[in-house]
C-alpha atoms as a PDB file:
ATOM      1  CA  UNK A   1     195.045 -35.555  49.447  1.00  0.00           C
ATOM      2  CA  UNK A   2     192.415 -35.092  51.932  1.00  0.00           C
ATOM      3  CA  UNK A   3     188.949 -37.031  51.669  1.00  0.00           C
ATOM      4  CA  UNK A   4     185.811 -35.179  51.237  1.00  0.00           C
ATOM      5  CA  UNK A   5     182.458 -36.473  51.297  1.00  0.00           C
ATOM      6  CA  UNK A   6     179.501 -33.249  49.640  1.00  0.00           C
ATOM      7  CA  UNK A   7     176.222 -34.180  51.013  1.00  0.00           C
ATOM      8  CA  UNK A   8     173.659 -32.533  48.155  1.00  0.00           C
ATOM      9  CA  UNK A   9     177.045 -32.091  46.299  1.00  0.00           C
ATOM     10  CA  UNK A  10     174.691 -32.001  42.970  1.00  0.00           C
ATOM     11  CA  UNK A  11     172.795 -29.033  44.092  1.00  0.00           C
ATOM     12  CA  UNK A  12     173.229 -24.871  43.655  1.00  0.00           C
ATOM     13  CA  UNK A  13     176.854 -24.724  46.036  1.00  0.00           C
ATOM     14  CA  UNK A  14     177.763 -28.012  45.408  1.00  0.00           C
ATOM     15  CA  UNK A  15     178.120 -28.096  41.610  1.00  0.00           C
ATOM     16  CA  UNK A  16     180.489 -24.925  42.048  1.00  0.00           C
ATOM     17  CA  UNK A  17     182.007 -26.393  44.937  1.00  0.00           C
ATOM     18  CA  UNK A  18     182.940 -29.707  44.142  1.00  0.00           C
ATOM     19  CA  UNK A  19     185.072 -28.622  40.907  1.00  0.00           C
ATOM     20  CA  UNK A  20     186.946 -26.684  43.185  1.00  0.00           C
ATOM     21  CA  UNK A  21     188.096 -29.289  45.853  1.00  0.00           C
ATOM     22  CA  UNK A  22     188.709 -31.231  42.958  1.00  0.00           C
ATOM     23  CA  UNK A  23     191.117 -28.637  41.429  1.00  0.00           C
ATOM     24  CA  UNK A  24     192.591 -28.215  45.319  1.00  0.00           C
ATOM     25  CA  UNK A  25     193.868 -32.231  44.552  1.00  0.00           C
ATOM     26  CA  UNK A  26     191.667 -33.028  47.066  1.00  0.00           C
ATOM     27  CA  UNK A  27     189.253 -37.147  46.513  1.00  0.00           C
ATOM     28  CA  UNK A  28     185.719 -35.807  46.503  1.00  0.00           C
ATOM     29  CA  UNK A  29     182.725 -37.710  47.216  1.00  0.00           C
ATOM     30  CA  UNK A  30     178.935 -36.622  46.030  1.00  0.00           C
ATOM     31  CA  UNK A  31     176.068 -37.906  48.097  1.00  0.00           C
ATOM     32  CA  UNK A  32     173.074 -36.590  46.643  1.00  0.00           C
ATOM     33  CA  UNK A  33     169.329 -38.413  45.728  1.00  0.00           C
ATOM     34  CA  UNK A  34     169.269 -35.748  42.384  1.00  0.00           C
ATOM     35  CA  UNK A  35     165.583 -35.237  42.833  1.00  0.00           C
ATOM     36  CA  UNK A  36     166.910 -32.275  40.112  1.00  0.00           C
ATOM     37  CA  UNK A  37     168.908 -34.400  37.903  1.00  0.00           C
ATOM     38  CA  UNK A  38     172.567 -35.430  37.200  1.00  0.00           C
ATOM     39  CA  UNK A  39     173.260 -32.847  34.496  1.00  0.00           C
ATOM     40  CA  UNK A  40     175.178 -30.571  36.941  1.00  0.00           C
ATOM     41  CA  UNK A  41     177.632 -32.806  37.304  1.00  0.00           C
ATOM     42  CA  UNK A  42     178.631 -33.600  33.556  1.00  0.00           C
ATOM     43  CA  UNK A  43     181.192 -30.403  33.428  1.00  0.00           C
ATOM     44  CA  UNK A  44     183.008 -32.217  36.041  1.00  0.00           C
ATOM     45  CA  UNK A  45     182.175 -36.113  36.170  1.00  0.00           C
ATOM     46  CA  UNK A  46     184.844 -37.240  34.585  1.00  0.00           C
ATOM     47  CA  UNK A  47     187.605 -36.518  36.835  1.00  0.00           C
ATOM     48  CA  UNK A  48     189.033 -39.563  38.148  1.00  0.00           C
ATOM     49  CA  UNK A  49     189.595 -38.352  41.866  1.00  0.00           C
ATOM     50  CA  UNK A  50     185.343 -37.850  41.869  1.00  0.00           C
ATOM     51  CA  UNK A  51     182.820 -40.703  43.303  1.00  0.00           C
ATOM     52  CA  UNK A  52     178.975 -40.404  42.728  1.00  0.00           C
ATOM     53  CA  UNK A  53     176.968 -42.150  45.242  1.00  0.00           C
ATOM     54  CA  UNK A  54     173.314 -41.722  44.410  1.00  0.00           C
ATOM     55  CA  UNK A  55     171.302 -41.536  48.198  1.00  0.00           C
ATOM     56  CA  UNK A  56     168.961 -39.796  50.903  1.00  0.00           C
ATOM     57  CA  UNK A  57     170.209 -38.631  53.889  1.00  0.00           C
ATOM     58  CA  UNK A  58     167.135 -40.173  55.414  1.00  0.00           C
ATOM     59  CA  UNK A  59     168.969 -43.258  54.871  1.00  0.00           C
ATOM     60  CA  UNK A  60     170.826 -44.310  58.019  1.00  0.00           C
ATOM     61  CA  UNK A  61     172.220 -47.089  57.250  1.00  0.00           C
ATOM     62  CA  UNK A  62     173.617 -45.377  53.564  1.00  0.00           C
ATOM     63  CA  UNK A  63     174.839 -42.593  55.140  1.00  0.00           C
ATOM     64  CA  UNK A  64     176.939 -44.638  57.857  1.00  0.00           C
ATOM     65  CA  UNK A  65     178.420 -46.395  54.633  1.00  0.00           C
ATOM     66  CA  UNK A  66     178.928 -43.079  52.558  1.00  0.00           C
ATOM     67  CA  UNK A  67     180.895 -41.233  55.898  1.00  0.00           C
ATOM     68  CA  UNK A  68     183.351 -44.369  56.910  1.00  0.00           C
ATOM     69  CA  UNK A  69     186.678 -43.185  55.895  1.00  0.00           C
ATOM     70  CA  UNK A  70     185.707 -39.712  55.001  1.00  0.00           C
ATOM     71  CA  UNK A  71     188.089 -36.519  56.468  1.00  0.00           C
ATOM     72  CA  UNK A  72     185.962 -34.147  55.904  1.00  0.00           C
ATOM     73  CA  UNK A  73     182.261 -33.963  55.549  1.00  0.00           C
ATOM     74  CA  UNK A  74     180.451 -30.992  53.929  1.00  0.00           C
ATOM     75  CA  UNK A  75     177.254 -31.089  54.424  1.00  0.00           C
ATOM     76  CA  UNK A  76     174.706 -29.278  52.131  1.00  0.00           C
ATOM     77  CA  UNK A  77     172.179 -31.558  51.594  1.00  0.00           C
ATOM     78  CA  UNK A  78     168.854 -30.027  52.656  1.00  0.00           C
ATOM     79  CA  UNK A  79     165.016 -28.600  51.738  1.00  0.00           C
ATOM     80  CA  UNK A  80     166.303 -24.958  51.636  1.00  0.00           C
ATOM     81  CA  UNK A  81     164.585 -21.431  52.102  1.00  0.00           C
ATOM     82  CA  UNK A  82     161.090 -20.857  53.428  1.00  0.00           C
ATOM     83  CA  UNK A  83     158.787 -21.307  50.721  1.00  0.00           C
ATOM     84  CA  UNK A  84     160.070 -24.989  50.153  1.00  0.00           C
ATOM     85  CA  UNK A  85     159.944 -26.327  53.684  1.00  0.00           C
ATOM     86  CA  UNK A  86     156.552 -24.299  53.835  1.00  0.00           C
ATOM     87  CA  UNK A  87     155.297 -26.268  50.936  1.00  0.00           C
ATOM     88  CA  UNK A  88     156.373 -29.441  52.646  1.00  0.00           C
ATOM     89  CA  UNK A  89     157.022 -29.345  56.221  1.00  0.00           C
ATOM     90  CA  UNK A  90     156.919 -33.036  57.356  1.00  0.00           C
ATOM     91  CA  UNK A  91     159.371 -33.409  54.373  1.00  0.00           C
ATOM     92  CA  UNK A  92     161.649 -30.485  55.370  1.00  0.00           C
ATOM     93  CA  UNK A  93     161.786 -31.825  58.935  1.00  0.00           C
ATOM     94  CA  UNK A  94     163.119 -35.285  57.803  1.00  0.00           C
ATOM     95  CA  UNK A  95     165.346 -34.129  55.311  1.00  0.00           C
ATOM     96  CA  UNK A  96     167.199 -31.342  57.262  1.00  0.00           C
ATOM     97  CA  UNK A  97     167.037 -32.390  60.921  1.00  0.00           C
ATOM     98  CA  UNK A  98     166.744 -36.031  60.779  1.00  0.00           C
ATOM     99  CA  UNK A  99     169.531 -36.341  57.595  1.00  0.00           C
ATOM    100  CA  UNK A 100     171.809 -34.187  59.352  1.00  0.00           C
ATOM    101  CA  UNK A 101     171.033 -36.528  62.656  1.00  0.00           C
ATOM    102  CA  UNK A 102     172.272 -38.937  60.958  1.00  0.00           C
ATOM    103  CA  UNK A 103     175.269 -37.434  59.572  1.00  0.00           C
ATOM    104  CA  UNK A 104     176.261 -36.860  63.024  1.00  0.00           C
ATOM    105  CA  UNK A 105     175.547 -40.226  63.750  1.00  0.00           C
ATOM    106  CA  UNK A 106     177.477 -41.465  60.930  1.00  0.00           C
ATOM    107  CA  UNK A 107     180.628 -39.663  61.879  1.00  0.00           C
ATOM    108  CA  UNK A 108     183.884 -41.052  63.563  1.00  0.00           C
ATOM    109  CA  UNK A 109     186.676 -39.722  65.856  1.00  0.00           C
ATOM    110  CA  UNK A 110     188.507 -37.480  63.858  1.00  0.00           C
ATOM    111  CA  UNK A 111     186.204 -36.548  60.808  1.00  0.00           C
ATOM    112  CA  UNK A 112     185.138 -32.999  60.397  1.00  0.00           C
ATOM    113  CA  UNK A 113     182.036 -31.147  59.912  1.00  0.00           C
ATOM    114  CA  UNK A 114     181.726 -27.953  57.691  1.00  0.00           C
ATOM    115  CA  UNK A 115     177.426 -27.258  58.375  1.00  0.00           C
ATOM    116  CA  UNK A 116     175.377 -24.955  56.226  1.00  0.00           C
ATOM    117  CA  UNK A 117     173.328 -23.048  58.444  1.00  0.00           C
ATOM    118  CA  UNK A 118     171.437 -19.771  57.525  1.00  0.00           C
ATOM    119  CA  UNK A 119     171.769 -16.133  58.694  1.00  0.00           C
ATOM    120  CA  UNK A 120     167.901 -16.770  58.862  1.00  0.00           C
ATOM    121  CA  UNK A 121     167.786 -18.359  62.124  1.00  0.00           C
ATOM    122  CA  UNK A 122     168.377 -14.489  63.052  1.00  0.00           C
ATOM    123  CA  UNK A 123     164.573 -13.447  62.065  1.00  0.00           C
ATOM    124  CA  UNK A 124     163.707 -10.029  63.302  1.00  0.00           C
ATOM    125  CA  UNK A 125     166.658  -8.061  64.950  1.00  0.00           C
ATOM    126  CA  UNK A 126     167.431  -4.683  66.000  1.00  0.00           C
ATOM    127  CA  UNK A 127     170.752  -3.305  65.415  1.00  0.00           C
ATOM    128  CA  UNK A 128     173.095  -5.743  63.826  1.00  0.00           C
ATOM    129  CA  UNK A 129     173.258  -9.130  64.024  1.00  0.00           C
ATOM    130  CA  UNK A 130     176.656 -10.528  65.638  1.00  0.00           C
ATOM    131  CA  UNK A 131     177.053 -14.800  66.142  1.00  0.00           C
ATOM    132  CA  UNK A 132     176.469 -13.523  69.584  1.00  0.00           C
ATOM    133  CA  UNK A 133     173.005 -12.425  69.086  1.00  0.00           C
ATOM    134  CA  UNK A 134     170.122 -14.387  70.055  1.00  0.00           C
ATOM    135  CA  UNK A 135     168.670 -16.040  67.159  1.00  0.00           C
ATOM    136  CA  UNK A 136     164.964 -16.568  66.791  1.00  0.00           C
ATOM    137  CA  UNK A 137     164.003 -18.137  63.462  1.00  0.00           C
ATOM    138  CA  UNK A 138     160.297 -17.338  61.870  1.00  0.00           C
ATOM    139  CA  UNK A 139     160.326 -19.953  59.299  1.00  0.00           C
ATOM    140  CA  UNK A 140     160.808 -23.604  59.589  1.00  0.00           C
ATOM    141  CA  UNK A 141     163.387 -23.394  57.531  1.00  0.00           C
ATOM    142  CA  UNK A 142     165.323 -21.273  60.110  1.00  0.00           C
ATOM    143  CA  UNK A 143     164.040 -23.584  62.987  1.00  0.00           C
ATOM    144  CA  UNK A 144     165.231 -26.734  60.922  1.00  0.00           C
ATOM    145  CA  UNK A 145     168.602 -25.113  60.941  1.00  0.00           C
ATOM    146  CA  UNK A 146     168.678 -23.109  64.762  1.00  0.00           C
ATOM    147  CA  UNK A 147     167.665 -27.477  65.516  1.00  0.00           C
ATOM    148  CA  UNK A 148     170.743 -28.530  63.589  1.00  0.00           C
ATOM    149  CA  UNK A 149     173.053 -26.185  64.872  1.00  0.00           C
ATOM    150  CA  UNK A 150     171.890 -27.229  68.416  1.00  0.00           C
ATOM    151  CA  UNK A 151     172.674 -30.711  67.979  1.00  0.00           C
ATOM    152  CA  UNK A 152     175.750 -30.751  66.089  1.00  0.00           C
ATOM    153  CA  UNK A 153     177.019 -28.064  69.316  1.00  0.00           C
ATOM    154  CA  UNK A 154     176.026 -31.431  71.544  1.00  0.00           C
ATOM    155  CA  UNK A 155     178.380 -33.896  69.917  1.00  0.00           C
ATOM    156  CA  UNK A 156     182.047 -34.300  70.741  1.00  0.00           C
ATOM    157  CA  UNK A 157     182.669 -33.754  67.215  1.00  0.00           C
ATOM    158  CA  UNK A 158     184.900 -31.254  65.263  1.00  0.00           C
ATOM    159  CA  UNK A 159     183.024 -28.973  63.416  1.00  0.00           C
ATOM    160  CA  UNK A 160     182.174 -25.235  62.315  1.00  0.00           C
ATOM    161  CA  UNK A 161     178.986 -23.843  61.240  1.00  0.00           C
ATOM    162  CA  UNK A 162     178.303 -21.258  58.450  1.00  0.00           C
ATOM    163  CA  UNK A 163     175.057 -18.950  58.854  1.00  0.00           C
ATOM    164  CA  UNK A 164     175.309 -17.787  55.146  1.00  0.00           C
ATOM    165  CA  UNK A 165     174.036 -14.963  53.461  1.00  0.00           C
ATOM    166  CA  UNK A 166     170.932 -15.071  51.091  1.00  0.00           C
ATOM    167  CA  UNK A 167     172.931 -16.340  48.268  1.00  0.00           C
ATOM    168  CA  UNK A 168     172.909 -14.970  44.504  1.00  0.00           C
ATOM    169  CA  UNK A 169     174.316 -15.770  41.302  1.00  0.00           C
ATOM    170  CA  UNK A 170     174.260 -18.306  39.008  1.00  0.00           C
ATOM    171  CA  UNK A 171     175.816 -22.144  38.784  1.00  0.00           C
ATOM    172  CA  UNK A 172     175.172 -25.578  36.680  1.00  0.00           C
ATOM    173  CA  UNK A 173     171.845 -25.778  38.989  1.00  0.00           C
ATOM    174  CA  UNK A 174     170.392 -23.064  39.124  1.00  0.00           C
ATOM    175  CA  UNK A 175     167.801 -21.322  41.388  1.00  0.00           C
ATOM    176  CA  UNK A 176     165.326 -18.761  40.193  1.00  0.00           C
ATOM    177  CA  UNK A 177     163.343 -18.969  43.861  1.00  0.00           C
ATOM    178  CA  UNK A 178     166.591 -16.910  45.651  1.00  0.00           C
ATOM    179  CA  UNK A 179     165.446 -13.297  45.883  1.00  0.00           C
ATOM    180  CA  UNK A 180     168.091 -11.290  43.517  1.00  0.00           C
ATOM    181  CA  UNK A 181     167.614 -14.188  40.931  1.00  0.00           C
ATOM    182  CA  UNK A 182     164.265 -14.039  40.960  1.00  0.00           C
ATOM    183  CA  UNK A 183     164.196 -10.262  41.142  1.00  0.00           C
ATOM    184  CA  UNK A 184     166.948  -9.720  37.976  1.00  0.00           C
ATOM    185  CA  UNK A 185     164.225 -12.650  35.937  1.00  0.00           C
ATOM    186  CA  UNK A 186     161.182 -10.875  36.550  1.00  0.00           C
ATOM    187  CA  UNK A 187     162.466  -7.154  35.693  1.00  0.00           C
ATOM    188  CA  UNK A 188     164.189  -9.218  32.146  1.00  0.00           C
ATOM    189  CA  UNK A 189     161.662 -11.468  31.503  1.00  0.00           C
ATOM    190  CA  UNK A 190     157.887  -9.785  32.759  1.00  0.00           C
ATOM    191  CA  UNK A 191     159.895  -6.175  33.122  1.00  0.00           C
ATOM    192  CA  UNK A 192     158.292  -5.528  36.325  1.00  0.00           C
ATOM    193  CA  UNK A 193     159.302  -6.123  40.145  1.00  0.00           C
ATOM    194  CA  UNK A 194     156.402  -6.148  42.796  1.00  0.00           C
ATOM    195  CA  UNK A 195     157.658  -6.024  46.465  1.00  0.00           C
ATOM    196  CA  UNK A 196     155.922  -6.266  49.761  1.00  0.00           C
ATOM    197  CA  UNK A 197     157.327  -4.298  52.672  1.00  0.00           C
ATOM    198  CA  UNK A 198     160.179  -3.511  50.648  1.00  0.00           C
ATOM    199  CA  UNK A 199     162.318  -1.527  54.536  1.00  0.00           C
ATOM    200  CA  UNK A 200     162.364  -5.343  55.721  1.00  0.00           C
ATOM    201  CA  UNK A 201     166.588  -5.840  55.483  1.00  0.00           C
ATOM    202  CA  UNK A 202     168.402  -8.739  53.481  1.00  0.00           C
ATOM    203  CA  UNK A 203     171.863  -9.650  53.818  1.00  0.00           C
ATOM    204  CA  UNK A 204     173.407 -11.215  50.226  1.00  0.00           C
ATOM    205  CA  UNK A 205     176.421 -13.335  49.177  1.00  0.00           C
ATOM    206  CA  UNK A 206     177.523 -14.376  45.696  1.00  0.00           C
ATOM    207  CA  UNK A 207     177.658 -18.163  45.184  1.00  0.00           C
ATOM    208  CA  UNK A 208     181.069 -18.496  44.408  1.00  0.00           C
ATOM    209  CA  UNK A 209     182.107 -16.842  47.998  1.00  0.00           C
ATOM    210  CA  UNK A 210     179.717 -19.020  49.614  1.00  0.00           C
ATOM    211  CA  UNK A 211     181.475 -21.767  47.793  1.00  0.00           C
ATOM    212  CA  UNK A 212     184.577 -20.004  48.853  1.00  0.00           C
ATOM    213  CA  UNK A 213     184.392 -20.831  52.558  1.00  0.00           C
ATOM    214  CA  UNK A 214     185.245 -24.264  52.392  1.00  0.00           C
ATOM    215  CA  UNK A 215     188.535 -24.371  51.521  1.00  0.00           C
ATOM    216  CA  UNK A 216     189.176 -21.224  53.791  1.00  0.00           C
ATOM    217  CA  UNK A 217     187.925 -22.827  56.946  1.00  0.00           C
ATOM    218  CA  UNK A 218     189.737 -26.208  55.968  1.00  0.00           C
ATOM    219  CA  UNK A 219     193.215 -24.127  55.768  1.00  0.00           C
ATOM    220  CA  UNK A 220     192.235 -22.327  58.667  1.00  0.00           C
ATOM    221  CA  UNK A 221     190.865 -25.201  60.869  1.00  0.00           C
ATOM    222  CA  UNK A 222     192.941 -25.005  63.976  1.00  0.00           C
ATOM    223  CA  UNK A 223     191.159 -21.155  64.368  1.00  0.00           C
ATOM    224  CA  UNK A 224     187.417 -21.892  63.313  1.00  0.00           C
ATOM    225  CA  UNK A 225     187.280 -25.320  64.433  1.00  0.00           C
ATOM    226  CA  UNK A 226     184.303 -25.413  66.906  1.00  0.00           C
ATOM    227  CA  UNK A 227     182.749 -21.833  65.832  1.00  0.00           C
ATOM    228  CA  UNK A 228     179.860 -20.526  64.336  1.00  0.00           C
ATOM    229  CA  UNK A 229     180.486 -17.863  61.403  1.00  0.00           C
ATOM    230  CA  UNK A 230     178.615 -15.640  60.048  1.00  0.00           C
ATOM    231  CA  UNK A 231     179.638 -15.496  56.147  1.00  0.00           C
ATOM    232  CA  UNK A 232     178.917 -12.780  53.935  1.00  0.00           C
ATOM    233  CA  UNK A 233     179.648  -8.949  53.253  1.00  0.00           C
ATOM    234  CA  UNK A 234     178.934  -6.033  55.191  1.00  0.00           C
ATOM    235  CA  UNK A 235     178.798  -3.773  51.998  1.00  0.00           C
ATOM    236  CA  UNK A 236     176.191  -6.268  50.577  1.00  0.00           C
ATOM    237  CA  UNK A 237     173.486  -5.864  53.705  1.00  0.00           C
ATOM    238  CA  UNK A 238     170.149  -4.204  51.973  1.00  0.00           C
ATOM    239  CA  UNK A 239     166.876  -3.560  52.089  1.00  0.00           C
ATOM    240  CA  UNK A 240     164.699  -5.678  49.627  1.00  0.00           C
ATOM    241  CA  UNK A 241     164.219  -1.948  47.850  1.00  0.00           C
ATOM    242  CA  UNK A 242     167.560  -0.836  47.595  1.00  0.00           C
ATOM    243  CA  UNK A 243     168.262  -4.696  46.119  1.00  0.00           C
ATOM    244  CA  UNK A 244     165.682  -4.054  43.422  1.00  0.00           C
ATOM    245  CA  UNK A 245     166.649   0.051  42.454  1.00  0.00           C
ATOM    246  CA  UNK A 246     170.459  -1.988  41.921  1.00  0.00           C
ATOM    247  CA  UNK A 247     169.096  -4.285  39.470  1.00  0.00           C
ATOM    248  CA  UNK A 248     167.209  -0.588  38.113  1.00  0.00           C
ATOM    249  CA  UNK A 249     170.709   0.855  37.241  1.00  0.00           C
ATOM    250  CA  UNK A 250     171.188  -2.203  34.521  1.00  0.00           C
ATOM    251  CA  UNK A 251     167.482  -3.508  33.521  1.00  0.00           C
ATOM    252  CA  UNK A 252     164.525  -0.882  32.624  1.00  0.00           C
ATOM    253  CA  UNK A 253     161.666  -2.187  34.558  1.00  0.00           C
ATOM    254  CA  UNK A 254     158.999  -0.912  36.624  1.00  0.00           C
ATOM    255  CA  UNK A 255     158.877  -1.378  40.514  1.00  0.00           C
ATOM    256  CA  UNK A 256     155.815  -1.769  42.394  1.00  0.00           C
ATOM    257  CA  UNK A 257     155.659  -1.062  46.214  1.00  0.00           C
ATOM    258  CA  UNK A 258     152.703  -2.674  47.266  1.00  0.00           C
ATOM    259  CA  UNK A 259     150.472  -0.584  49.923  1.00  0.00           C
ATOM    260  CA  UNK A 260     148.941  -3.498  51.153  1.00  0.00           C
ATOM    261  CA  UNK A 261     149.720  -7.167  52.320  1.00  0.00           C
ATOM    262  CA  UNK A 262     152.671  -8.694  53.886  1.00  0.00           C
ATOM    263  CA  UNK A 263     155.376 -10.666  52.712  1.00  0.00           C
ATOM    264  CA  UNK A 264     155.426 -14.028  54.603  1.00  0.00           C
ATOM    265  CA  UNK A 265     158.891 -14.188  54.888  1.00  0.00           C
ATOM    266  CA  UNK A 266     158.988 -11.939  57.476  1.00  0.00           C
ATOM    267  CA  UNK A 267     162.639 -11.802  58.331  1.00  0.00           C
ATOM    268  CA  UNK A 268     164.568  -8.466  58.786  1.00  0.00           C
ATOM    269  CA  UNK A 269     167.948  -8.145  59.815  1.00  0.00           C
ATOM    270  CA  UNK A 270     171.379  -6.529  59.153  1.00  0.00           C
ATOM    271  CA  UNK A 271     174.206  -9.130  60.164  1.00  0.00           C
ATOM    272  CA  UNK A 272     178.176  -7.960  60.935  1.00  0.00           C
ATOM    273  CA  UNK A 273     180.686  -9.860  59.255  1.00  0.00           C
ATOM    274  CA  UNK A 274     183.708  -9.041  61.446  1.00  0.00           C
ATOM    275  CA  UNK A 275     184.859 -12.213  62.850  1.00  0.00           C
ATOM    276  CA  UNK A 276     184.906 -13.638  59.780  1.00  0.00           C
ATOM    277  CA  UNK A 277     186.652 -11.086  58.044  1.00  0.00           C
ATOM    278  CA  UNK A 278     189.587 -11.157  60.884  1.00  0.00           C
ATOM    279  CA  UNK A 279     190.786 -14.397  59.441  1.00  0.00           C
ATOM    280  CA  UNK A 280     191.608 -13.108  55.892  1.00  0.00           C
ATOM    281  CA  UNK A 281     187.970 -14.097  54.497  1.00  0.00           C
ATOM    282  CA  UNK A 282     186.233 -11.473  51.967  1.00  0.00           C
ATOM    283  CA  UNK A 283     183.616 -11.911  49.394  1.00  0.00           C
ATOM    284  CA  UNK A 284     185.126 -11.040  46.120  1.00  0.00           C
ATOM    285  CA  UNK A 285     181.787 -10.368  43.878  1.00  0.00           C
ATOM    286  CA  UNK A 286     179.924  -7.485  44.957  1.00  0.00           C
ATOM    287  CA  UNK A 287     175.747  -7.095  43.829  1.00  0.00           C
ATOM    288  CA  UNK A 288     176.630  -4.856  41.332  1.00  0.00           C
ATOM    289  CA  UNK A 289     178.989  -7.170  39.609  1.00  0.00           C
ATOM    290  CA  UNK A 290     176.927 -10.439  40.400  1.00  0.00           C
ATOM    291  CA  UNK A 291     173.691  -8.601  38.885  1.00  0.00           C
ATOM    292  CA  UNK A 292     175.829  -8.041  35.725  1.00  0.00           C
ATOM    293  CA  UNK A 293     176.468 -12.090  35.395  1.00  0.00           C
ATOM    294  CA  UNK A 294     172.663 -12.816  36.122  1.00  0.00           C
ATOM    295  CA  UNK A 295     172.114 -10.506  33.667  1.00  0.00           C
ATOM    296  CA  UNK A 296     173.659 -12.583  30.829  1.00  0.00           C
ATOM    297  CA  UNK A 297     172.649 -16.066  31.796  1.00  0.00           C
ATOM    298  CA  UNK A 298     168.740 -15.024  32.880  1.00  0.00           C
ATOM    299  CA  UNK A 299     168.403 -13.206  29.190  1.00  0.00           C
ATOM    300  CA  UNK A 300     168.475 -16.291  27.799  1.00  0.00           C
ATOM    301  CA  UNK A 301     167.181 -18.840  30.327  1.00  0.00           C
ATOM    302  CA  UNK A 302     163.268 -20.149  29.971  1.00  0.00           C
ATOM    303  CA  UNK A 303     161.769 -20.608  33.531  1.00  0.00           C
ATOM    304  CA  UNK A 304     161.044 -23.883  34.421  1.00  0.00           C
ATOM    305  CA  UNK A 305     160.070 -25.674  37.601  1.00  0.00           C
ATOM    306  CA  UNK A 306     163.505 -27.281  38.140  1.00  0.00           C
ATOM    307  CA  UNK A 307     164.656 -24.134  38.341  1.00  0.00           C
ATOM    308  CA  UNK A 308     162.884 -23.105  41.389  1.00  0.00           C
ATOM    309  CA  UNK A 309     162.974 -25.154  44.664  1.00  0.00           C
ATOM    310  CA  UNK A 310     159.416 -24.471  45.499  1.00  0.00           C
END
């Protein structure tokens, strides 16, 4: 039985997560401050091998407490996507660079870090991007995260780091701000889709594979220890166009191309998921399939400002 402490363990991959390393036999801690609530956690919170430890990772001296005795540490916890940190920057800088500062700080000889990074530190590439290419973020959000990376990559630490796919799907918190979510909502629920520079490439990733890749790298440790990963599909790589005409193949809806303006999230990229892939990882749920669950659940889901992280 391995112990594993879930930073933001409350939040959109934790809540999937955390059931999981439970059902691995594994003694699961969940740090989180639940600035969306505890409900997440009531499929789950009864399981006798779970601990619930309610904190910020702005808290130094909590955190030191939280990752004594810990094997593993998973951390999630974090202002995610652009449109949050933009809403918030001094926020977003404390929360994700100086809670993940003291993560680092927190952690002992032996422990291991599994980081959430972003394929977003990428911004604008030509070609495809490879963990080789040079990343330049355009958000804060991707700076936040390029910062992270940097500084984990300076401690004598054991540790990998995950540049994820724009994830999709549902789970017990859900987000309505990630851009197939929001996409399959507005064609149910307002049966129309506007886009702005709809060419500009996305890369997606179902939130149960992003889930996924925590128990693969912790069974295959002694090969990804120290690397950086890039996790997702290559058959799941489209344009923000080709993202909305899939959703058109389920939901009758009109699409709007807009001739003018820009969209402020100016990333565009296509990322390769090969070394990855040579370990024996592979996303399971395609966009077809994980429109077809989003489908069901957003029919009948209100939106509401929980629901969205900005």
């Amino acid at each position: 039985m391995e112990k594993i402490l879930v930073t933001g363990g409350a939040g959109y991959i934790g809540t999937i997560l955390v059931p999981e390393l439970l059902r691995l036999g594994h003694k699961v801690t969940i740090y989180d401050n639940f600035m969306f609530g505890a409900q997440t956690l009531l499929g789950f919170s009864a399981h006798p091998n779970l601990s619930i430890v309610q904190g910020d990772v702005r808290d130094a001296d909590k955190v030191k407490e939280v990752v004594k005795g810990q094997d593993w540490i998973v951390h999630l916890a974090a202002i995610v996507g652009y449109p949050a940190c933009a809403a918030d920057p001094v926020r977003a800088n404390s929360v994700n660079v100086d809670g993940t500062r003291n993560i680092v700080n927190a952690m002992q000889k032996g422990q291991k870090l599994l980081y959430a990074s972003t394929g977003s530190t990428y911004g604008k590439v030509l070609g495809i991007a490879t963990e080789e290419t040079p990343i330049n973020p355009l958000t804060l959000y991707g700076r936040n995260k390029r910062d992270c990376e940097d500084m984990i990559k300076q401690t004598d630490h054991d540790f990998t780091l995950f540049r994820f796919a724009t994830v999709f799907g549902s789970s017990p918190r859900m987000r309505l701000d990630l851009l197939i979510n929001d996409f399959t909502y507005q064609a149910i629920h307002n049966k129309q889709i506007v886009i702005f520079e709809g060419h500009f490439r996305r890369t997606f990733l179902h939130s149960m594979d992003a889930a996924a890749i925590y128990p693969f790298a912790m069974s295959h440790w002694d090969e990804m220890n120290g690397g950086t990963y890039n996790v997702g599909d290559e058959t799941m790589n489209y344009t923000k166009r080709e993202a909305a005409q899939e959703i058109a193949k389920k939901v009758e809806y009109y699409l709007h191309e807009a001739d003018f303006g820009t969209d402020p999230d100016a990333r565009d990229y296509e990322v390769d998921y090969s070394k990855l892939k040579s370990l024996g990882y592979k996303a399971k749920i395609d966009l077809s399939a994980g429109i077809d669950e989003l489908i069901k659940i957003i029919s009948v889901l209100k939106i509401t400002n929980p629901l969205r992280n900005a």
